[in-house]
Protein backbone atom coordinates (compact mmCIF):
# COMPACT_ATOMS: atom_id res chain seq x y z
CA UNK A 1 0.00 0.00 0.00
CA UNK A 2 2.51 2.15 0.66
CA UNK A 3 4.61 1.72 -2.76
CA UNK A 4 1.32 2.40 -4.56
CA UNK A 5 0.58 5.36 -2.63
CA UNK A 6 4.04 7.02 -3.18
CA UNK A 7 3.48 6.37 -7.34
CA UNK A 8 0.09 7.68 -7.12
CA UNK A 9 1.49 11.35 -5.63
CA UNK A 10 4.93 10.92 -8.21
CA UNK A 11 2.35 11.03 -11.09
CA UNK A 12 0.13 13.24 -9.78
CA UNK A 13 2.80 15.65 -9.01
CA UNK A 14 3.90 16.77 -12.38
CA UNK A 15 -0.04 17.46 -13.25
CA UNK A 16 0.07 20.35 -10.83
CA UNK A 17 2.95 22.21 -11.73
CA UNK A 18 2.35 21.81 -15.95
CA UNK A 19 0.16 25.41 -16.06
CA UNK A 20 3.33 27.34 -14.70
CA UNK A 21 5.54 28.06 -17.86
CA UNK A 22 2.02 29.14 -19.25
CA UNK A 23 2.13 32.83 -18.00
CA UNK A 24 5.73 32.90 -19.42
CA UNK A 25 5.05 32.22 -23.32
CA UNK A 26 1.90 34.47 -22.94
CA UNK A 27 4.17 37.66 -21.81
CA UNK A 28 6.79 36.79 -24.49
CA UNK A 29 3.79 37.25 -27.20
CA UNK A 30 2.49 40.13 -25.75
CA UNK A 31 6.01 41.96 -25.89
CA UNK A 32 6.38 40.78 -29.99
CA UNK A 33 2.83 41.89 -30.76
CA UNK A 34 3.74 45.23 -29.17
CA UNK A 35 7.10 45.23 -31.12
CA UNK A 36 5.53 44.76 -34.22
CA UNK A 37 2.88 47.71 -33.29
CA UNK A 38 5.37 50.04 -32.42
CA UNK A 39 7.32 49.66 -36.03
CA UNK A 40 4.34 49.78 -37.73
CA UNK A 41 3.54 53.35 -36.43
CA UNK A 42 7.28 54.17 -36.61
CA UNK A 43 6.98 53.37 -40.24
CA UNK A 44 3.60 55.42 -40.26
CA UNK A 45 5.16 58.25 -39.24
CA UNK A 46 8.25 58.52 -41.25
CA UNK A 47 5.83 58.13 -44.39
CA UNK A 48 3.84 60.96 -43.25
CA UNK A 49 6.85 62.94 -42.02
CA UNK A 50 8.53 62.48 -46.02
CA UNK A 51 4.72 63.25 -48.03
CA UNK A 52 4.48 66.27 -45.86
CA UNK A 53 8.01 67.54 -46.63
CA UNK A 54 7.34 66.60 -50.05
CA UNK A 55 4.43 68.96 -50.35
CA UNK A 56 6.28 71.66 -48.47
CA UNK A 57 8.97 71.94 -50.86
CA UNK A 58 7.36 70.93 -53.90
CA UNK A 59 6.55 74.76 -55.10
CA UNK A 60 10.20 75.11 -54.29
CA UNK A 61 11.87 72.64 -55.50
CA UNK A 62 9.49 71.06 -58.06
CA UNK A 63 7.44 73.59 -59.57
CA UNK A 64 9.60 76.18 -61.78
CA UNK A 65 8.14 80.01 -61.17
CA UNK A 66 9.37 81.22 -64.87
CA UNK A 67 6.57 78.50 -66.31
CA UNK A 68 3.38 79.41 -65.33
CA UNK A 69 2.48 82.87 -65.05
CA UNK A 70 0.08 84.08 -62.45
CA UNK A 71 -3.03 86.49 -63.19
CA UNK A 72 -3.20 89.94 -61.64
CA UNK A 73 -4.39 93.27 -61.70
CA UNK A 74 -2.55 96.36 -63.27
CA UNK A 75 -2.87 100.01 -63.37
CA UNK A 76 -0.98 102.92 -65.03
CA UNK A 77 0.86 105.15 -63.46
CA UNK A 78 -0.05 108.77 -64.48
CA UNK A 79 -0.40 112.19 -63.21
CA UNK A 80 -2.94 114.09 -61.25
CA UNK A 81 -4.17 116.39 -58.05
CA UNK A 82 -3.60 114.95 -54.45
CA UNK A 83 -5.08 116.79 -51.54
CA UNK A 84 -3.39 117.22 -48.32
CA UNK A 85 -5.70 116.73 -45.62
CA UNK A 86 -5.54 116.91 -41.91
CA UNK A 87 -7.73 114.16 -40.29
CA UNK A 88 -9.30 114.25 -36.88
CA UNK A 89 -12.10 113.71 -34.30
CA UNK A 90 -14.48 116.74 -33.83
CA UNK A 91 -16.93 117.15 -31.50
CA UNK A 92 -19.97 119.03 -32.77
CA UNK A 93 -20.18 122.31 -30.94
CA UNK A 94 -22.85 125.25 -30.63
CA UNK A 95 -22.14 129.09 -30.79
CA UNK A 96 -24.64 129.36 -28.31
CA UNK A 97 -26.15 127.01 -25.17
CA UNK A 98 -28.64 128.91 -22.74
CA UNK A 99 -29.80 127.27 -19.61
CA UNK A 100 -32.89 129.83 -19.33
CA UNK A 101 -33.44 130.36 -15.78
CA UNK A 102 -35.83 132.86 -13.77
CA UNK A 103 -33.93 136.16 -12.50
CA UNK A 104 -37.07 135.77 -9.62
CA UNK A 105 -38.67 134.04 -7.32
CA UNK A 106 -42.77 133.12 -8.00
CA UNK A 107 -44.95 130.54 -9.22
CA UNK A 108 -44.68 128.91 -12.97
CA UNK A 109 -47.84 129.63 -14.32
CA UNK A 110 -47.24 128.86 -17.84
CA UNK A 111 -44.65 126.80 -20.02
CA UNK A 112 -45.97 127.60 -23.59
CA UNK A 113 -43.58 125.31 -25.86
CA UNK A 114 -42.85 122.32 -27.12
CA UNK A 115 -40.26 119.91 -26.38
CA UNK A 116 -37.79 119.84 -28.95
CA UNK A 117 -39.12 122.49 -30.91
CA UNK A 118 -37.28 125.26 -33.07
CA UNK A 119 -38.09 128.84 -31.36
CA UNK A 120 -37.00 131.91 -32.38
CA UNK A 121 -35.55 134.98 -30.34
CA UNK A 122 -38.05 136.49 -28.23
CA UNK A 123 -40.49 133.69 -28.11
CA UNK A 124 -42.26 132.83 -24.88
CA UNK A 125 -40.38 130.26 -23.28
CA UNK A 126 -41.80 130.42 -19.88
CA UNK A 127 -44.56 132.65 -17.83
CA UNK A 128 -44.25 133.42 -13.50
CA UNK A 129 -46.85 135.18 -11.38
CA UNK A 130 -46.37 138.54 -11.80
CA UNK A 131 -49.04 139.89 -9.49
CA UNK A 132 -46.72 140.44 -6.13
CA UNK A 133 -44.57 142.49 -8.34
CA UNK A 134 -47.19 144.68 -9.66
CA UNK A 135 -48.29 145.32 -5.81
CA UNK A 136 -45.11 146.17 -4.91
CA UNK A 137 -44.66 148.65 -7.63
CA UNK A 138 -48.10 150.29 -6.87
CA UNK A 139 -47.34 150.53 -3.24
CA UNK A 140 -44.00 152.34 -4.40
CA UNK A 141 -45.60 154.61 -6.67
CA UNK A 142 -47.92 155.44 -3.99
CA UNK A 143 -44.84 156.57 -1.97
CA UNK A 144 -43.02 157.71 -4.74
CA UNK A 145 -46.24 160.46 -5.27
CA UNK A 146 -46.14 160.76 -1.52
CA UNK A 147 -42.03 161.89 -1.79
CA UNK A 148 -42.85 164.30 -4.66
CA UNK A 149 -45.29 166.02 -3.12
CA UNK A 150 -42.74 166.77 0.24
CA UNK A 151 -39.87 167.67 -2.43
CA UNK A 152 -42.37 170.17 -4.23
CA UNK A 153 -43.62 171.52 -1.02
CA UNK A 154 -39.84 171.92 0.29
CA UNK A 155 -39.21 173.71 -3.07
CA UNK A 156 -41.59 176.39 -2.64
CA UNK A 157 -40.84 176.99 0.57
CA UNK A 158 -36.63 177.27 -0.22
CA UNK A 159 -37.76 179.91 -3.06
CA UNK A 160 -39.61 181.98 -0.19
CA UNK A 161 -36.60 182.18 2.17
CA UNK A 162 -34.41 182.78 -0.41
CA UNK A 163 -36.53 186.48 -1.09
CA UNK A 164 -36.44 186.91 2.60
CA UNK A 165 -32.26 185.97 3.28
CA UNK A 166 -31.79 188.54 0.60
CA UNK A 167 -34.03 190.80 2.70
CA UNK A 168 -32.59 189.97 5.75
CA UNK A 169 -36.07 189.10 7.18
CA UNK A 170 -35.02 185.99 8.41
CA UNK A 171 -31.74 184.47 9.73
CA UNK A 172 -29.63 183.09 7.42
CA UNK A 173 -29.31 179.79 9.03
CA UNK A 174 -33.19 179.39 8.40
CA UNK A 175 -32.26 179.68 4.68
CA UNK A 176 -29.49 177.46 4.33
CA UNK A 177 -31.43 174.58 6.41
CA UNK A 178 -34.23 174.82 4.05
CA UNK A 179 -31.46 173.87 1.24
CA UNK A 180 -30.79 170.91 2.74
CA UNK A 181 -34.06 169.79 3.21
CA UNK A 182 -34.92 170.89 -0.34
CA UNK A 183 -31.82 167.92 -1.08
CA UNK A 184 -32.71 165.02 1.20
CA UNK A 185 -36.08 165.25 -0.47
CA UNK A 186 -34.34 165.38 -3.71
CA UNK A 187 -32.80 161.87 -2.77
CA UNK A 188 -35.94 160.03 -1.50
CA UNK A 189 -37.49 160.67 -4.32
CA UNK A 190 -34.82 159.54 -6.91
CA UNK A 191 -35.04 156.27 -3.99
CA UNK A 192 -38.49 155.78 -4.47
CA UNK A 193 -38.32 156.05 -8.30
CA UNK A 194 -35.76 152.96 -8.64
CA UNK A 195 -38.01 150.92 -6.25
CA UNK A 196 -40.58 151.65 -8.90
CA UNK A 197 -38.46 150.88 -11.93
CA UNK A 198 -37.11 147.59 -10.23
CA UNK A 199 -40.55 146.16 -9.68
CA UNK A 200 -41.48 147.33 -13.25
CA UNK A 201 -38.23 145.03 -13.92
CA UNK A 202 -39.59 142.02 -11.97
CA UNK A 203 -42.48 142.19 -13.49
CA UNK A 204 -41.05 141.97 -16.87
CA UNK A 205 -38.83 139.17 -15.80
CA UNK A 206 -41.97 137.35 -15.35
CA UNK A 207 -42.24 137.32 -18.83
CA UNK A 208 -39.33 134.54 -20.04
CA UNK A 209 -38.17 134.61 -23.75
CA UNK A 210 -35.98 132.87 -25.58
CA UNK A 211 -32.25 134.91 -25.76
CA UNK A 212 -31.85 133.29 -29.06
CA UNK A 213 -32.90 131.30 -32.31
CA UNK A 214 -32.47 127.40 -32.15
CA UNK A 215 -33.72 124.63 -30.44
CA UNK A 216 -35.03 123.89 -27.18
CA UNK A 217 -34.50 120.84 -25.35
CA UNK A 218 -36.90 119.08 -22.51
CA UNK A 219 -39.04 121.08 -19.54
CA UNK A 220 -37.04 120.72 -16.79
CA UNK A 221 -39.85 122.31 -14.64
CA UNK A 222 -43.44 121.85 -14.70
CA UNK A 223 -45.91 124.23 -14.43
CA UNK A 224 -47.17 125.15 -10.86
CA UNK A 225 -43.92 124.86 -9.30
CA UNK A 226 -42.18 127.42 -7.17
CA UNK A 227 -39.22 128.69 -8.97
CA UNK A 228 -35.99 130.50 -7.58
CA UNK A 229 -33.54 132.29 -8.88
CA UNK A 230 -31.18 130.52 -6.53
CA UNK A 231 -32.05 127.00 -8.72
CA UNK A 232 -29.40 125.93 -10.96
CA UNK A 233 -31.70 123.39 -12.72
CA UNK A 234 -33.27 126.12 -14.74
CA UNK A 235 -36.60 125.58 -17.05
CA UNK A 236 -35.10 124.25 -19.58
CA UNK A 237 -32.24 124.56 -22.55
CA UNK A 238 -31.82 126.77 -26.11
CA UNK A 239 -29.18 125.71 -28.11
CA UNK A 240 -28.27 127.58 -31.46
CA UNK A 241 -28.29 125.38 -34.36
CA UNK A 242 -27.45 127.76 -37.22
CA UNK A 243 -24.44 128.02 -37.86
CA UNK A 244 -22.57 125.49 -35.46
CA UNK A 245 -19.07 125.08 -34.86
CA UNK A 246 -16.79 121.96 -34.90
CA UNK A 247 -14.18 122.13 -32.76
CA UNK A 248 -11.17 119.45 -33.15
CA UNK A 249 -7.51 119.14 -32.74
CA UNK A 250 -4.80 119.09 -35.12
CA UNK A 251 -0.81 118.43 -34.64
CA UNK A 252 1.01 121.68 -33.48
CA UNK A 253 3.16 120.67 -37.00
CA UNK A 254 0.51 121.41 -39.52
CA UNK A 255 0.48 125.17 -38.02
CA UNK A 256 3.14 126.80 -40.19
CA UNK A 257 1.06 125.70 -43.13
CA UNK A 258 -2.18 127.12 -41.88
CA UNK A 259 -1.35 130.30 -39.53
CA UNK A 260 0.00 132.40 -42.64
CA UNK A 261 -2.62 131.88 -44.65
CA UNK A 262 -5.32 132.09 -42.39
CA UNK A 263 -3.91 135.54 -40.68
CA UNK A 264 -3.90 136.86 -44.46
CA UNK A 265 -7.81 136.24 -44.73
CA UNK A 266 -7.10 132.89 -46.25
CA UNK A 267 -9.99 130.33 -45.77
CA UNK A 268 -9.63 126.57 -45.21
CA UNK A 269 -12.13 123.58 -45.46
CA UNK A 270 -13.64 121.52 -43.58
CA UNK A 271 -15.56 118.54 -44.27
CA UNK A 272 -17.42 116.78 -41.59
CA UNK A 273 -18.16 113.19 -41.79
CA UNK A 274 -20.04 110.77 -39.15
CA UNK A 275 -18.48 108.69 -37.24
CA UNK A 276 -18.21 105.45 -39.42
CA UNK A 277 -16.43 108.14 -41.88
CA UNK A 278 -18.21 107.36 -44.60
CA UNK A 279 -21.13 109.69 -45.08
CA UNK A 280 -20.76 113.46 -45.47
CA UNK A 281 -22.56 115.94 -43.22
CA UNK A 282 -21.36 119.24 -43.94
CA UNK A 283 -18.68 121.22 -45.62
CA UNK A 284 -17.66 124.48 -43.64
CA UNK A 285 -14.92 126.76 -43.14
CA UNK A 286 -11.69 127.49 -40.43
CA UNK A 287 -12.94 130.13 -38.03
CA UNK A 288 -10.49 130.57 -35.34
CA UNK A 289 -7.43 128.59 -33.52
CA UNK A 290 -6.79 128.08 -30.06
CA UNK A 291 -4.44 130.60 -28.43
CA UNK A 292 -2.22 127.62 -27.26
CA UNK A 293 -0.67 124.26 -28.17
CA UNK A 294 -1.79 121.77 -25.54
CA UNK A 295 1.53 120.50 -23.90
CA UNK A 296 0.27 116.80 -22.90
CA UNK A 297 -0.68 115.72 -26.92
CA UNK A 298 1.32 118.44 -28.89
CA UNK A 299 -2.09 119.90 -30.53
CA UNK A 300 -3.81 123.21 -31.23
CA UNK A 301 -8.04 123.33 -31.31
CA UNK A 302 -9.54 124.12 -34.27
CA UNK A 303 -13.23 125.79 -34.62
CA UNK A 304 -14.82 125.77 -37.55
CA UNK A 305 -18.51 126.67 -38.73
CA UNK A 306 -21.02 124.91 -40.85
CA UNK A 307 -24.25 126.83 -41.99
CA UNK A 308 -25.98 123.31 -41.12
CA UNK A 309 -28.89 124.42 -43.15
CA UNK A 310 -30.41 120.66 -42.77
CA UNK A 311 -29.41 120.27 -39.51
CA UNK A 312 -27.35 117.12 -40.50
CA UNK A 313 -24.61 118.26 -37.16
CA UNK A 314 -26.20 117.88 -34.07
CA UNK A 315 -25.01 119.55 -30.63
CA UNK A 316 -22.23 117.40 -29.03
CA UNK A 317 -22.14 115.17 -31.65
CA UNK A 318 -18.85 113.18 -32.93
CA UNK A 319 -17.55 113.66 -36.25
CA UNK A 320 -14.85 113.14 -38.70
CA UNK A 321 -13.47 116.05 -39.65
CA UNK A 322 -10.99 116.29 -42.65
CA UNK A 323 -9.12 119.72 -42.92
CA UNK A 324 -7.93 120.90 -46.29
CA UNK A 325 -4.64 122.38 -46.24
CA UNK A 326 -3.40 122.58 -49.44
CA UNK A 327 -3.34 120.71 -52.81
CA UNK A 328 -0.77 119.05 -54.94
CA UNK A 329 -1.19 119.86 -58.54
CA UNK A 330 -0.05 117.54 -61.71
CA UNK A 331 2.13 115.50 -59.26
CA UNK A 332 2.90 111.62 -59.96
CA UNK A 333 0.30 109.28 -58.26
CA UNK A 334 -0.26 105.63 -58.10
CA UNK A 335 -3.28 103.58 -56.52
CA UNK A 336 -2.79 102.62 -52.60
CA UNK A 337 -3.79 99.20 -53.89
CA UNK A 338 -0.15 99.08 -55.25
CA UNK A 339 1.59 100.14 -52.51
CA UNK A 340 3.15 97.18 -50.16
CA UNK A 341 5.31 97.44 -47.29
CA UNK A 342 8.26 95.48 -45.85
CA UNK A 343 11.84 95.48 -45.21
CA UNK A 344 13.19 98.13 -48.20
CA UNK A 345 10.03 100.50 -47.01
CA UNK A 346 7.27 101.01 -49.49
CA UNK A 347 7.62 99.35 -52.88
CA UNK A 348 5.41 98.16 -55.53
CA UNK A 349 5.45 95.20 -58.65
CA UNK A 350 6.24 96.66 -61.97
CA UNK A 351 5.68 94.60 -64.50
CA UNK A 352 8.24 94.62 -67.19
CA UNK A 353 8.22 94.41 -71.23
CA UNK A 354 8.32 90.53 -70.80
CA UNK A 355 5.27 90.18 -68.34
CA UNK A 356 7.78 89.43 -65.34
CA UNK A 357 7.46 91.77 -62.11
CA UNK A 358 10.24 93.83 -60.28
CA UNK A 359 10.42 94.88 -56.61
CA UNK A 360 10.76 98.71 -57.06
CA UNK A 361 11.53 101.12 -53.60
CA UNK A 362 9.31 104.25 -54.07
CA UNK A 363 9.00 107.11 -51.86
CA UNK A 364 5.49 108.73 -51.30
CA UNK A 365 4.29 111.80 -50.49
CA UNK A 366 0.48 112.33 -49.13
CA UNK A 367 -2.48 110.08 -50.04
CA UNK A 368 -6.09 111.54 -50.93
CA UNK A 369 -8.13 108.55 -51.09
CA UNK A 370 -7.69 105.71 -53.50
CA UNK A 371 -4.53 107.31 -54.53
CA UNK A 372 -0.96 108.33 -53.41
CA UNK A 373 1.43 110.95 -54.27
CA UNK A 374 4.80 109.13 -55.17
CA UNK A 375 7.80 111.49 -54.86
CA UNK A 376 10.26 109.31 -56.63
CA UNK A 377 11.11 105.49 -57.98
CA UNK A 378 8.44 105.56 -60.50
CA UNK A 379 7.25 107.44 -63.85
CA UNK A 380 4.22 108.40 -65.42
CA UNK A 381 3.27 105.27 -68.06
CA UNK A 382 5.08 102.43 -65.82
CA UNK A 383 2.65 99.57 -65.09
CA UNK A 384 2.50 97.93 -61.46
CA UNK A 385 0.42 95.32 -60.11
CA UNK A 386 -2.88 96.27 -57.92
CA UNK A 387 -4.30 92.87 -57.59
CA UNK A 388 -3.01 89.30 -56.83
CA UNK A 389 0.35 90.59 -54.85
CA UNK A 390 0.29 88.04 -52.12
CA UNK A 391 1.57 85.47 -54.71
CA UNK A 392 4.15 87.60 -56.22
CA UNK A 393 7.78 87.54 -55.73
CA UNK A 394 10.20 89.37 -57.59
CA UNK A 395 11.07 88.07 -61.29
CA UNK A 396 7.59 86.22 -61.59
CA UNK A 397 5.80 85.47 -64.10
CA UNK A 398 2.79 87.54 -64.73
CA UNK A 399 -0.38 87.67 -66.79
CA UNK A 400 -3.14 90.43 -67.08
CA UNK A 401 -6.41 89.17 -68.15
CA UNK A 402 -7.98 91.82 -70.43
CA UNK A 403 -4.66 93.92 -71.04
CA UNK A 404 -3.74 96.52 -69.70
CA UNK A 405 -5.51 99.10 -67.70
CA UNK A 406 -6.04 103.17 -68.22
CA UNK A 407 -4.01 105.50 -66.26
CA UNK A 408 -5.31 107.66 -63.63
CA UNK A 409 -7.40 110.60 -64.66
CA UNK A 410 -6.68 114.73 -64.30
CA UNK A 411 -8.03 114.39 -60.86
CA UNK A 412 -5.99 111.94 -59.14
CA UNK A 413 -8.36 108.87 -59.35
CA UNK A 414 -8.01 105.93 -61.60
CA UNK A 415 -9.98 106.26 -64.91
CA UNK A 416 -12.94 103.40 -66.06
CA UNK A 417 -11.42 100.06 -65.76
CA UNK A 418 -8.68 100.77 -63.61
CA UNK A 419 -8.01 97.67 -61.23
CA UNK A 420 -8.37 99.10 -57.99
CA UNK A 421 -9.32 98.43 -54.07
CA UNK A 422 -11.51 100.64 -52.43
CA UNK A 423 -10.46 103.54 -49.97
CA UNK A 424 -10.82 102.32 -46.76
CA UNK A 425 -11.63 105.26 -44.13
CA UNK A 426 -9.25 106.56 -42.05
CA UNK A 427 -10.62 106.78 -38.37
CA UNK A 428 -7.03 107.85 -37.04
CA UNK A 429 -7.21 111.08 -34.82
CA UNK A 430 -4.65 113.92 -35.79
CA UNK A 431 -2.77 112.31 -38.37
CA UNK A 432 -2.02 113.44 -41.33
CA UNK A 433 -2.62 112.04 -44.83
CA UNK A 434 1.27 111.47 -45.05
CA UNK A 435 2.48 108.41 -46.66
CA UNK A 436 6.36 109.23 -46.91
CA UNK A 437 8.73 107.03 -45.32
């Protein structure tokens, strides 16, 4: 029994420990299969790396810029009239803004206008209880008679020692007393008559009309209130519409252009714009300058006036104003479209005999609108590229579909079918319409 027993646990023995090495071949295929993964995507990426740097330098490398030629828009250079013009904020100003206010104290009786409405000078604005003013200049009538009537009496009697002084009927003294009275009656009247006159004033102050011609804003104060002169508030506003001002800064270096001229009589223009800059309001004139540059932005103030016969400006309103200062006759000009920027300063395509394009330096003067004055590095008749420039490069090949375009007209702007961009306004406060680098 016991031999049998010892075989039975020898061969049951090696049936326990046979799963063991299992774990061990499992781990091993794990680690290939994760092997194998990893050079896959190894692979993967190198493939992706090469088709991307393939596509980067393709244009380079692969395609040739001399064989095809790329399509863009052209203009002419020609001559024509630039404007120099100041540009700046304005801030729509009246000649005239009454608070109207009552110069007494009483009870509103009557407010006899409209909201909003135009009035002209001397219209009823307003209407106080005048009746304890016209008691108060009775009662000082009444002693104003009373004064006269002393005076007068005094009078006659002075005469009557003066017959009897030169008589020597009566003492001297007697006389010269009576002189003196004849004067301190003198004095209460003259009182008595300005007590009059200044209740005949009061009572006209309760009368309110308008100190000038333009509108009038809301009523402040309602009818059957008690009003003061001591209340700021006041009844309500006038502000003068026709003319207006607009009064806006410009840089303290534009002055030598302007001050000459406009201390010689000389008039300068002003064009008012809203505040997107894009529709026109009024045109007006330079009135007056400020008697000082202001030392924190290096400006002067500006006023000028607009008839504002629509009423297009409106009190405290911003605008975009655009001062004329002087203009550039028959001077060489070339579309704003044209003109890029980068390293060498401003420079523009011209396209050559053979359709290729040239980087050309130019300096520029001021721009007016859609066009710029160029000072030097190009010449009435040249050709250079308006359209299609952020695919350019120097020596490229270039192709105008069409031909080529008409130079700019007399007036500075490009003639029918010139290839150009829009003007796109200029919102910038005091700075000047100067392109030069």
């Amino acid at each position: 029994m016991d031999e049998r027993t010892r075989r039975t646990a020898d061969e049951a023995a090696p049936d326990i420990r046979r799963p063991a090495p299992a774990p061990t071949i499992v781990s091993r295929a794990g680690g290939r299969t994760r092997i194998v993964v990893g050079l896959i995507v190894l692979v993967a990426a190198i493939l992706v790396g090469y088709l991307i740097f393939r596509s980067i330098s393709a244009p380079s490398g692969a395609r040739n810029p001399q064989s095809a030629a790329q399509s863009v828009g052209a203009a002419t250079i020609g001559t024509g009239d630039i404007r120099v013009i100041v540009n700046a904020l304005g801030t729509v100003t009246p000649i005239a803004t009454i608070t109207v206010q009552t110069q007494i104290d009483g009870q509103l009786l009557e407010v006899p206008f409209t909201e909003g409405q135009m009035v002209k000078k001397g219209d009823t604005l307003a209407q106080i209880d005048p009746r304890p003013y016209q008691l108060l200049q009775a009662q000082y009538e009444g002693q104003l008679a009373h004064d006269q009537g002393l005076l007068a009496q005094a009078q006659v009697d002075l005469a009557r020692y003066q017959k009897l002084a030169e008589q020597n009927s009566i003492a001297r003294q007697q006389y010269e007393d009576q002189v003196y009275v004849v004067q301190q009656y003198q004095g209460t009247v003259k009182l008595d008559q300005a007590q009059v006159d200044q209740q005949k004033l009061n009572v006209i102050y309760c009368h309110i009309v308008s100190p000038v011609t333009g509108r009038i804003g809301l009523r402040l104060v309602d009818p059957g209130n008690y009003v003061q002169s001591s209340n700021n508030t006041g009844i309500a506003v006038v502000t003068q519409s026709q003319p207006i001002t607009v009064i806006f800064p410009i840089p303290e270096d534009d002055l030598p252009d302007i001050v000459p001229s406009l201390n010689a009589g000389g008039t300068f223009q002003v064009t008012a714009y809203d505040r997107a800059n894009v529709k026109l309001l009024a045109v007006g004139r330079v009135i007056a300058l400020d008697s000082q540059i202001d030392t924190t932005t290096g400006t002067v103030k500006v006023r000028a006036q607009f008839d504002n016969a629509d009423y297009a400006l409106f009190p405290n309103q911003f605008v975009n104003a655009q001062l004329l200062v002087k203009m550039l006759t028959n001077v060489t000009t070339v579309p704003t479209a044209a003109i890029q920027r980068g390293a060498p300063g401003a420079y523009v395509y011209v396209i050559n005999a053979n359709n290729t394009v040239s980087v050309r330096p130019i300096t520029l003067g001021p721009t007016d609108g859609p066009m710029a004055a160029v000072t030097s590095g190009l010449a009435p008749g040249e050709r250079v590229v308006v359209d299609g420039l952020d695919r350019l490069r120097d020596g490229a090949r270039v192709m105008i579909p069409g031909g080529a375009t008409a130079a700019p007209n007399a007036a500075g702007a490009p003639a029918p079918g010139t290839q150009s961009q829009p003007q796109s306004p200029d919102h910038s406060q005091n700075r000047r319409n100067n392109g030069s680098q």
